[in-house]
N, C-alpha and C. Protein backbone atom coordinates (compact mmCIF):
# COMPACT_ATOMS: atom_id res chain seq x y z
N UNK A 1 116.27 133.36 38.78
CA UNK A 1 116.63 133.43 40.18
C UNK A 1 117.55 132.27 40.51
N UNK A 2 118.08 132.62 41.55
CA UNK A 2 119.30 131.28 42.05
C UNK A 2 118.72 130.18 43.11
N UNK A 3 117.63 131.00 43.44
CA UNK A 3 116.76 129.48 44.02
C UNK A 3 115.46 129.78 44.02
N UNK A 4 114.56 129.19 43.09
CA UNK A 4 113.38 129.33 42.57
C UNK A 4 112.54 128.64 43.99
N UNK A 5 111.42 129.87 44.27
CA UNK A 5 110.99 129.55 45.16
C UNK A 5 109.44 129.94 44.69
N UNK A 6 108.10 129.65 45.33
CA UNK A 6 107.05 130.32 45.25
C UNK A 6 106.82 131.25 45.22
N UNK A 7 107.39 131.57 45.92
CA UNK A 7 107.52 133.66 47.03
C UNK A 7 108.58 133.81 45.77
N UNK A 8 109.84 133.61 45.51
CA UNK A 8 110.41 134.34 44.36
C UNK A 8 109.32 134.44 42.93
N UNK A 9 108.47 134.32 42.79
CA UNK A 9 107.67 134.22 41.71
C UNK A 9 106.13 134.39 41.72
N UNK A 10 106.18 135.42 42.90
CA UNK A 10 105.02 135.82 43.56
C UNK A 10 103.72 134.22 43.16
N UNK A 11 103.59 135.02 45.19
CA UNK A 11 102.28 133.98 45.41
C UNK A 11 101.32 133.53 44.13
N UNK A 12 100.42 134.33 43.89
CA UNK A 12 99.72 133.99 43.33
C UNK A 12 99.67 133.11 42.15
N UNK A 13 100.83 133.18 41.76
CA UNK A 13 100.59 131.99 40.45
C UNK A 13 100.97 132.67 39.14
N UNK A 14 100.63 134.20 38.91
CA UNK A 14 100.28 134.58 37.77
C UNK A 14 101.44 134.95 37.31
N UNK A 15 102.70 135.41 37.73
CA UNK A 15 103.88 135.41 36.79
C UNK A 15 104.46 133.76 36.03
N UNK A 16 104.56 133.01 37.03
CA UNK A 16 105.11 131.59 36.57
C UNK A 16 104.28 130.79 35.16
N UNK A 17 102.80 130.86 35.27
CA UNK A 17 101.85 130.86 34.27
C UNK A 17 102.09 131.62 33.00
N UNK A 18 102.62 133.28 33.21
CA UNK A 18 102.70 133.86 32.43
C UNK A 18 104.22 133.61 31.45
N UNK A 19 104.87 132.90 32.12
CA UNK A 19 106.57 132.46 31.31
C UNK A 19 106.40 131.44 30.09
N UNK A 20 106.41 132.22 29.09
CA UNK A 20 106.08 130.88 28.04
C UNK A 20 107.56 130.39 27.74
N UNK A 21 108.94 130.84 28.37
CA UNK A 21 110.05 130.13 27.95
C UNK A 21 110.38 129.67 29.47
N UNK A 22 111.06 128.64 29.93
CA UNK A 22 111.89 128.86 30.97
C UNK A 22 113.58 127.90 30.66
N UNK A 23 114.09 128.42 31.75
CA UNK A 23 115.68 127.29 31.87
C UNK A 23 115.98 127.10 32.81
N UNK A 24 116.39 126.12 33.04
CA UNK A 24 117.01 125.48 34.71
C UNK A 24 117.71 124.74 34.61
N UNK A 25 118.95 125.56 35.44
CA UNK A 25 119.97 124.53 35.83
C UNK A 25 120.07 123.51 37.00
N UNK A 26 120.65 123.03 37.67
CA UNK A 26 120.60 122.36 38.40
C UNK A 26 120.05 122.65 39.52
N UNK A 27 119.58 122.08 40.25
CA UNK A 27 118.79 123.14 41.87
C UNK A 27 119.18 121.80 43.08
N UNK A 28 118.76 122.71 44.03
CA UNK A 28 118.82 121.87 45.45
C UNK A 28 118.03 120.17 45.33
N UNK A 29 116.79 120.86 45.33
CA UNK A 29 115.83 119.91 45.22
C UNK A 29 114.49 119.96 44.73
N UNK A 30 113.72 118.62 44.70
CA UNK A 30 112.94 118.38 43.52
C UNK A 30 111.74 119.82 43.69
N UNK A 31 111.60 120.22 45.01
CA UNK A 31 110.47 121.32 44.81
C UNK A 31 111.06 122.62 43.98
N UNK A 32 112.21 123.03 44.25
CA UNK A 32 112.63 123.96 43.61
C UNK A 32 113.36 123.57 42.33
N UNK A 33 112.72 122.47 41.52
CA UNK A 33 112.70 122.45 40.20
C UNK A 33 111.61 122.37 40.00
N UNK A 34 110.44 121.96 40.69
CA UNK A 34 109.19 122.02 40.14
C UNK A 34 108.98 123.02 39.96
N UNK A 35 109.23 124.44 41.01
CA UNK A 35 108.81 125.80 40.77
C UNK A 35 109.74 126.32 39.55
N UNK A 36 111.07 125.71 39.20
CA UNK A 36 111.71 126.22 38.30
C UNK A 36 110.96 126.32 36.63
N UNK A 37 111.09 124.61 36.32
CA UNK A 37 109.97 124.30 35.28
C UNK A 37 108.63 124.20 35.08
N UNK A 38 107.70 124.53 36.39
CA UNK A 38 106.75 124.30 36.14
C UNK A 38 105.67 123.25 36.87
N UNK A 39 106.70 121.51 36.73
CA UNK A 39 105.81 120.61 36.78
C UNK A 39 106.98 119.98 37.55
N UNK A 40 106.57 118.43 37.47
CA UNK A 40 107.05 117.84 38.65
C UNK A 40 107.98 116.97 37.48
N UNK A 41 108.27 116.66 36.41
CA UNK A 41 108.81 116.17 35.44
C UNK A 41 109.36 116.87 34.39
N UNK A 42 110.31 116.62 33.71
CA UNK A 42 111.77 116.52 34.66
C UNK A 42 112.06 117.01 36.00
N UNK A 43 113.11 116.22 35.86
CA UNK A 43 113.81 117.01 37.73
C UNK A 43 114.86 117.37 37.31
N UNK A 44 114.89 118.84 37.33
CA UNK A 44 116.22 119.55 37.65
C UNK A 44 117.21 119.50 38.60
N UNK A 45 116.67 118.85 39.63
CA UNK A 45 117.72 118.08 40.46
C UNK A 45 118.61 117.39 40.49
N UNK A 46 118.04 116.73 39.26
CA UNK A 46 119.17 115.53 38.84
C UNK A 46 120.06 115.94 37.95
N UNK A 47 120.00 117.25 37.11
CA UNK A 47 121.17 117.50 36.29
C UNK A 47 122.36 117.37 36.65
N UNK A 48 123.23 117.02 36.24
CA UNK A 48 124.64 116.63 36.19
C UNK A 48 126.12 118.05 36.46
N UNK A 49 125.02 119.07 36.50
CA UNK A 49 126.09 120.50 37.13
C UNK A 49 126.62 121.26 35.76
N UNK A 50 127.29 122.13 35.78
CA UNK A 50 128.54 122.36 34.65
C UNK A 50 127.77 122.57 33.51
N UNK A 51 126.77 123.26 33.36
CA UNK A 51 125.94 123.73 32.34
C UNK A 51 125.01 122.67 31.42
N UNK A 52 124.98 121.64 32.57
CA UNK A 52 123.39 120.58 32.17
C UNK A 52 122.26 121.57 32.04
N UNK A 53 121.52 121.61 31.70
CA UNK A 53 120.04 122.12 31.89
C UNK A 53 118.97 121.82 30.57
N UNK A 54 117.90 122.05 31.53
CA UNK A 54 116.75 121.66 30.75
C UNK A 54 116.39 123.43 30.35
N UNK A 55 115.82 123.45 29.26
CA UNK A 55 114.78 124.75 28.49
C UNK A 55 114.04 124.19 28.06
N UNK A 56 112.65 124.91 28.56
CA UNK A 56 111.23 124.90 28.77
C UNK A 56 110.29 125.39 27.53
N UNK A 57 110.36 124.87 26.44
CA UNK A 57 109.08 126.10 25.56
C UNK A 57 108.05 125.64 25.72
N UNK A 58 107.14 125.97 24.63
CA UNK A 58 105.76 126.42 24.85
C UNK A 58 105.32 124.58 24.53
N UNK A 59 105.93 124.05 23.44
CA UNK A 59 105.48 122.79 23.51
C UNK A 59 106.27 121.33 23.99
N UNK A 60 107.72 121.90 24.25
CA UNK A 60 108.60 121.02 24.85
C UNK A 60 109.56 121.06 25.60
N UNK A 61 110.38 120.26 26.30
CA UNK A 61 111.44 120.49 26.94
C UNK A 61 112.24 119.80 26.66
N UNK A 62 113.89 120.56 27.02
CA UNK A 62 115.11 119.63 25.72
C UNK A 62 116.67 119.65 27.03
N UNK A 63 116.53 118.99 26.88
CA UNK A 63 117.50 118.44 28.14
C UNK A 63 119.14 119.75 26.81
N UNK A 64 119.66 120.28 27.51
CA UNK A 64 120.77 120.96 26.31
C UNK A 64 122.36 121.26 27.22
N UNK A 65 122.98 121.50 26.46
CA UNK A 65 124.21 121.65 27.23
C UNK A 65 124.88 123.10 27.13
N UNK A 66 124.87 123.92 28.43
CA UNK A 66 124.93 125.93 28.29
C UNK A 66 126.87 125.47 28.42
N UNK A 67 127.09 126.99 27.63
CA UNK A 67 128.40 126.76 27.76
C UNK A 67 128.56 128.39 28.76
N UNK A 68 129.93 128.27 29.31
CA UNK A 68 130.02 129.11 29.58
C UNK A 68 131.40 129.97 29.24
N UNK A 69 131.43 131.28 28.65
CA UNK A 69 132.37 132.18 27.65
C UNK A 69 133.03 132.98 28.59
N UNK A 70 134.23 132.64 28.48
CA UNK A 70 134.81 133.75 30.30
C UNK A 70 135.17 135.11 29.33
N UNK A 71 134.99 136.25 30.13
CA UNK A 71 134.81 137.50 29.33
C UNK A 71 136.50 137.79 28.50
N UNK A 72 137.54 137.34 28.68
CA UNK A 72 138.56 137.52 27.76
C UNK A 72 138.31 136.94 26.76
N UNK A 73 137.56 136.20 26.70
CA UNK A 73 137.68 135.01 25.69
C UNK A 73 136.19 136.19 24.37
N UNK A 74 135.51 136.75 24.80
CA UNK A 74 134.79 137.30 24.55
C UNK A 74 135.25 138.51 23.75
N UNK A 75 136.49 139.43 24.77
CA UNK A 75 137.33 140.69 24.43
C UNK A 75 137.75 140.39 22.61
N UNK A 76 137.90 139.00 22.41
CA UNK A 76 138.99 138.51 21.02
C UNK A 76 138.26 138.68 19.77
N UNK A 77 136.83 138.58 20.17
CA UNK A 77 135.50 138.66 19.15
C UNK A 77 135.42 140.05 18.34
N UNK A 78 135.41 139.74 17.00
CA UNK A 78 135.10 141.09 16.47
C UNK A 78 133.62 141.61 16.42
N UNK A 79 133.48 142.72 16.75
CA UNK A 79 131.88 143.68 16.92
C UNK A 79 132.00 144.37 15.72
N UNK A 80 130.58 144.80 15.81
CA UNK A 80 129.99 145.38 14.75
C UNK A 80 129.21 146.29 15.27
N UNK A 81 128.81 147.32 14.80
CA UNK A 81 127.85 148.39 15.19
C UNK A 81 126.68 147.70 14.94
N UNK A 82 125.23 148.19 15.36
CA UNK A 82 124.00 147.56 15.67
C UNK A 82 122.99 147.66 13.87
N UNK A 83 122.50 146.79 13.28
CA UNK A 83 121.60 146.85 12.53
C UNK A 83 121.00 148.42 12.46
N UNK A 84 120.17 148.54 13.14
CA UNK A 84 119.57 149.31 13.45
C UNK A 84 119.83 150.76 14.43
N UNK A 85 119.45 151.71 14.03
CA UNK A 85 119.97 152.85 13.94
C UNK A 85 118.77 153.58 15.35
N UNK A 86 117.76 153.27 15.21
CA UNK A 86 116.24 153.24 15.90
C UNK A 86 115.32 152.52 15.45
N UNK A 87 114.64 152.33 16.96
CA UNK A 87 112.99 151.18 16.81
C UNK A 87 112.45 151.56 15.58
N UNK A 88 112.28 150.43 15.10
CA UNK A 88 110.73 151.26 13.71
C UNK A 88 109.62 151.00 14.78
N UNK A 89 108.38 151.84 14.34
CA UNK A 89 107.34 151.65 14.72
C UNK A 89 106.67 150.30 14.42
N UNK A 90 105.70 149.95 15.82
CA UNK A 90 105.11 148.54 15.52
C UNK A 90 103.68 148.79 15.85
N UNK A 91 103.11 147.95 14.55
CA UNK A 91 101.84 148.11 14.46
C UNK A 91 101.21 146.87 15.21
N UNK A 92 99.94 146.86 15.48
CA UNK A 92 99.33 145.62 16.20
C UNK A 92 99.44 144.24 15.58
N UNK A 93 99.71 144.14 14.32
CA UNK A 93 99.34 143.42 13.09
C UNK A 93 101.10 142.38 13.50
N UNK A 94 101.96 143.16 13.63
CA UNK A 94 103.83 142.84 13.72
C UNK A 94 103.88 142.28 14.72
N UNK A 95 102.67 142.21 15.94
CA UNK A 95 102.76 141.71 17.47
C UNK A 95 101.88 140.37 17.52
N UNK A 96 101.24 140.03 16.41
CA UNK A 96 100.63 138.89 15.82
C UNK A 96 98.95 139.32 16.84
N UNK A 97 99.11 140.62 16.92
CA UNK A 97 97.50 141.06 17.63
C UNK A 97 96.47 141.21 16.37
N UNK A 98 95.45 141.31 16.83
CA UNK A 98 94.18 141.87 15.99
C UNK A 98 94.19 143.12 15.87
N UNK A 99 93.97 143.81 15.22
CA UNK A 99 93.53 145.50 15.05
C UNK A 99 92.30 145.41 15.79
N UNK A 100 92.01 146.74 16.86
CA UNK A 100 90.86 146.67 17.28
C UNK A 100 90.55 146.15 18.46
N UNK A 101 91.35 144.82 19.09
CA UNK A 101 91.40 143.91 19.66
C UNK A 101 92.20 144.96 20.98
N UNK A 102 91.58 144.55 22.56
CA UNK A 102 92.56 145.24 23.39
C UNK A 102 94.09 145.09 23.67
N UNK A 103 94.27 145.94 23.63
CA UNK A 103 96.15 146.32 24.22
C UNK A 103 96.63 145.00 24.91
N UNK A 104 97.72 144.05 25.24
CA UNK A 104 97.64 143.47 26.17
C UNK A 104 98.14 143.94 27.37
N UNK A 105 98.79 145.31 27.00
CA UNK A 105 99.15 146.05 27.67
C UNK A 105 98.44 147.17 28.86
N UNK A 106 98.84 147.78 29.88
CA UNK A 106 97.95 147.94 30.32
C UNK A 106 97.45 149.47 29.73
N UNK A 107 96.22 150.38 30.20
CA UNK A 107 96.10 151.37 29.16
C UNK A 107 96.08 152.50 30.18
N UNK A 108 96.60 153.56 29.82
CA UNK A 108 96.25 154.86 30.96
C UNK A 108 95.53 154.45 31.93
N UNK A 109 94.36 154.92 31.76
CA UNK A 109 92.89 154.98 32.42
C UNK A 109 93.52 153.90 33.48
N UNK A 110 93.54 152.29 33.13
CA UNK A 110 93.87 150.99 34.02
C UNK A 110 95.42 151.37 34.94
N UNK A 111 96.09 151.94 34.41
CA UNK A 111 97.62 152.53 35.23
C UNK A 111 96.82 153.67 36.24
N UNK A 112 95.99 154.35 36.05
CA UNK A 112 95.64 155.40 36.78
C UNK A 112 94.92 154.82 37.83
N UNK A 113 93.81 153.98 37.30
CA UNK A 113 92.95 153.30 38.43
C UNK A 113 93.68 152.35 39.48
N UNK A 114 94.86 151.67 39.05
CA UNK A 114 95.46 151.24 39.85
C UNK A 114 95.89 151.88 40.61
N UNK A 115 96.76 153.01 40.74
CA UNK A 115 97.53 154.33 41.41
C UNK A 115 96.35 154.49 42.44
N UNK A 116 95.12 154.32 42.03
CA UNK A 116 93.73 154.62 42.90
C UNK A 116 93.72 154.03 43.81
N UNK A 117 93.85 152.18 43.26
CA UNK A 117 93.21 151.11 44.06
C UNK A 117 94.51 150.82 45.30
N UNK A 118 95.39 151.23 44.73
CA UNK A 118 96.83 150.75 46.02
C UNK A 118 96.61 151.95 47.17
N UNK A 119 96.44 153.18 46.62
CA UNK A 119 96.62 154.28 47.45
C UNK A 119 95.30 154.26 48.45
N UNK A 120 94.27 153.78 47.86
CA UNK A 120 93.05 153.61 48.86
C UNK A 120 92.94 151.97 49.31
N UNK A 121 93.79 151.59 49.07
CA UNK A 121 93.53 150.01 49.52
C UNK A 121 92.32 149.21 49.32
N UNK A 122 92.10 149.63 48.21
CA UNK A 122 90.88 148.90 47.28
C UNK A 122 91.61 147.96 46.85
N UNK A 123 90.55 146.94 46.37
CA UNK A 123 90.60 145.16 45.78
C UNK A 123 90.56 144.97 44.64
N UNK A 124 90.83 144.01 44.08
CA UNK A 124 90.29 143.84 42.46
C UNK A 124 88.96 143.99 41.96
N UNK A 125 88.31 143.58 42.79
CA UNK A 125 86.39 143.53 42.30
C UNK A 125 86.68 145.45 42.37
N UNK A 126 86.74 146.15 43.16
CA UNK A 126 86.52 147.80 43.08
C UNK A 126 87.13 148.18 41.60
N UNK A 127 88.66 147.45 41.19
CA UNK A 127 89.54 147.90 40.25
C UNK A 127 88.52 147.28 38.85
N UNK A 128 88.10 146.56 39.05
CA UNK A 128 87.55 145.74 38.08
C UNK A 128 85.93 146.62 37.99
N UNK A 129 85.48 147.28 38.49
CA UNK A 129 84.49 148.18 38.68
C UNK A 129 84.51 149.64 38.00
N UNK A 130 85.64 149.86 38.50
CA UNK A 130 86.04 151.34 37.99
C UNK A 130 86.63 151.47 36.98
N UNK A 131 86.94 150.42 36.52
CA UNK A 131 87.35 150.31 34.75
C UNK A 131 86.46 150.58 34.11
N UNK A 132 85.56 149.10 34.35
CA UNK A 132 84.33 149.24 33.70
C UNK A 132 83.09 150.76 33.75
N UNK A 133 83.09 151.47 34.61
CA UNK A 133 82.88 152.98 34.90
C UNK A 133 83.67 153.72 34.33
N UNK A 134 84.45 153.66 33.52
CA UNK A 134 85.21 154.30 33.09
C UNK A 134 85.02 154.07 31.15
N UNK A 135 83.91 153.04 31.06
CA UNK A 135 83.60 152.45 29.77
C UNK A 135 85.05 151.71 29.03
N UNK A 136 85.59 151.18 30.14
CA UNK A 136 86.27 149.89 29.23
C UNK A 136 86.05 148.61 29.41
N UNK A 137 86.15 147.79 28.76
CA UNK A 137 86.00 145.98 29.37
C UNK A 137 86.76 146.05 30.80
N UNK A 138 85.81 145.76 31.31
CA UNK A 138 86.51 145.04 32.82
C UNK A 138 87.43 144.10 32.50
N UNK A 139 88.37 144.10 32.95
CA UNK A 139 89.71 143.37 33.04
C UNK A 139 89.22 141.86 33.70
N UNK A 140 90.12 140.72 33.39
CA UNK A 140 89.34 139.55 34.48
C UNK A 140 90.72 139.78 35.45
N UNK A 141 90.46 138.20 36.64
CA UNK A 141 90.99 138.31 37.54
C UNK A 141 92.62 138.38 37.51
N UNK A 142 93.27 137.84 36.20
CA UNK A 142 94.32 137.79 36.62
C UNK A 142 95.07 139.00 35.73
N UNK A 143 94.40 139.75 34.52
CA UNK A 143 94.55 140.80 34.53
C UNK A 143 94.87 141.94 35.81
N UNK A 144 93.52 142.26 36.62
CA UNK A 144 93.64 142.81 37.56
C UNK A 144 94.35 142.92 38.34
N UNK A 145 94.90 141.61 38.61
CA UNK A 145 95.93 141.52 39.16
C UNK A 145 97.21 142.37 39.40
N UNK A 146 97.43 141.75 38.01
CA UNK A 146 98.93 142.69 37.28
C UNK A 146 98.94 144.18 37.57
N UNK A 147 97.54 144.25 37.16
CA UNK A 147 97.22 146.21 37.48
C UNK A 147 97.40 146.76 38.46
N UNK A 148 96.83 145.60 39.35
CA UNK A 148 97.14 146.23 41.05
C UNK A 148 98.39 146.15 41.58
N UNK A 149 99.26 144.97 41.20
CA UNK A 149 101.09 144.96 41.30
C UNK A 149 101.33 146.24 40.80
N UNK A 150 101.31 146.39 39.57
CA UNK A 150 101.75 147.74 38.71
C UNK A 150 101.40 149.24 39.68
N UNK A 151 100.12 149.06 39.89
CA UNK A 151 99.63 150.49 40.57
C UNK A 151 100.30 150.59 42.16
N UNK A 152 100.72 149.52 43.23
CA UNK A 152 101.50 149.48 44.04
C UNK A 152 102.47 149.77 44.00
N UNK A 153 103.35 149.18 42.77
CA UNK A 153 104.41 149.16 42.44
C UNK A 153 105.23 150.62 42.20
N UNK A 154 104.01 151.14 41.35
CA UNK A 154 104.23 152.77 41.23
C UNK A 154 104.13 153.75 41.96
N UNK A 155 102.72 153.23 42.76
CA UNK A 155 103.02 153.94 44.40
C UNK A 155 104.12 154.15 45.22
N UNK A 156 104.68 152.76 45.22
CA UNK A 156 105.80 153.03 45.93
C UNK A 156 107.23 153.36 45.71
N UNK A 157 107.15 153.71 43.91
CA UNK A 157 107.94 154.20 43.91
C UNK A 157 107.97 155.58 43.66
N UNK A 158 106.88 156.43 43.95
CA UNK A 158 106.46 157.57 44.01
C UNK A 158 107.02 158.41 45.02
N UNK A 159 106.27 157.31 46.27
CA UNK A 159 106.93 157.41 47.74
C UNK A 159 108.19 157.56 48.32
N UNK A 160 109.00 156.91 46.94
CA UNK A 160 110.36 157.01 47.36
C UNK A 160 111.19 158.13 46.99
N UNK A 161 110.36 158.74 45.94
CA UNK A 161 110.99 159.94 45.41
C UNK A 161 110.42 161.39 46.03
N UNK A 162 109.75 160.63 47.19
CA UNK A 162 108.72 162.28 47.75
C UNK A 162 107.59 162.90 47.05
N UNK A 163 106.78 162.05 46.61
CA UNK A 163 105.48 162.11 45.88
C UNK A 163 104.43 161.06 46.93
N UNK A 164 103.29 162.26 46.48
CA UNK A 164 101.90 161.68 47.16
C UNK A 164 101.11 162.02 46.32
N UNK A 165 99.47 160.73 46.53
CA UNK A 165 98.86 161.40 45.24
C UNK A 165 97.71 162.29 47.04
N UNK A 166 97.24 162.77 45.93
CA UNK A 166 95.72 163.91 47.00
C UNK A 166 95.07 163.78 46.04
N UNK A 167 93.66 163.56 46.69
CA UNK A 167 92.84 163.21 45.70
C UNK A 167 92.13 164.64 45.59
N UNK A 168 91.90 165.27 44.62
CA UNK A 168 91.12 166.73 44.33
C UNK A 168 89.78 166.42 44.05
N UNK A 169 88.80 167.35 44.97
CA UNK A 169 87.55 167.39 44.93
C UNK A 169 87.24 168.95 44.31
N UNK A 170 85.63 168.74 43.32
CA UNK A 170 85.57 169.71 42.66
C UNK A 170 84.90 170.59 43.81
């Protein structure tokens, strides 16, 4: 984003947590580098402009210098057709998951229950209920979360295409 804000990175916390890379260039000021990187150290504020920036990994941060490639300069480059022709299939094992181990993804059943919990304006404890009624691990809180963004998310874009759900009774 071009000015990293709280609200750009939803309230709750759980996308910004979830970024195991970040980059930041220069910003206004010191809060909107804290929300950029994370923490209150470095300050992205102080970068020097003109493709200063700091990148964020999982165990460090490296002050680096971005260049920037103006698209003629790009046109001169010779291409190549792509490696790969189609995805190979990926097993759990290639995603550094456990076999066996849950999806981190979300699963039917949890996409459906969400579609539930937005359309009836149910909470996480209900979503987190009806999973588990459904015989899967209850999701924790910030799982749920995601589910309920996702199941809103899909709601409304249901809505936009002239779809409603009705709930059918036997």
């Amino acid at each position: 984003t071009q000015h990293p804000t709280k609200a750009a990175f939803g309230d709750d916390g759980t996308m910004p947590r979830n970024l195991v890379g970040r980059m930041a260039l220069r910003v206004t000021d010191a809060k909107a580098s804290e929300v950029a990187l994370g923490d209150s150290f470095p300050r992205a504020d102080r970068l020097l402009g003109a493709g200063d920036a700091y990148v964020k990994g999982p165990q460090a941060i490296h002050r680096t210098q971005l260049v920037l490639v103006d698209e003629h300069d790009l046109d001169e480059v010779e291409r190549q057709e792509p490696l790969l022709e189609t995805w190979p299939e990926v097993e759990a094992e290639d995603l550094g998951l456990e076999p066996g181990r849950p999806s981190p993804w979300p699963q039917p059943v949890e996409v459906g229950m969400g579609l539930i919990a937005a359309a009836e304006n149910h909470g996480r404890p209900w979503l987190k209920n009806a999973i588990a009624a459904e015989g899967l691990n209850p999701p924790g809180s910030g799982r749920a979360g995601e589910i309920m963004r996702l199941g809103q998310a899909a709601l409304a874009w249901l809505k936009e295409q002239g779809w409603t759900l009705v709930k059918m009774t036997a």
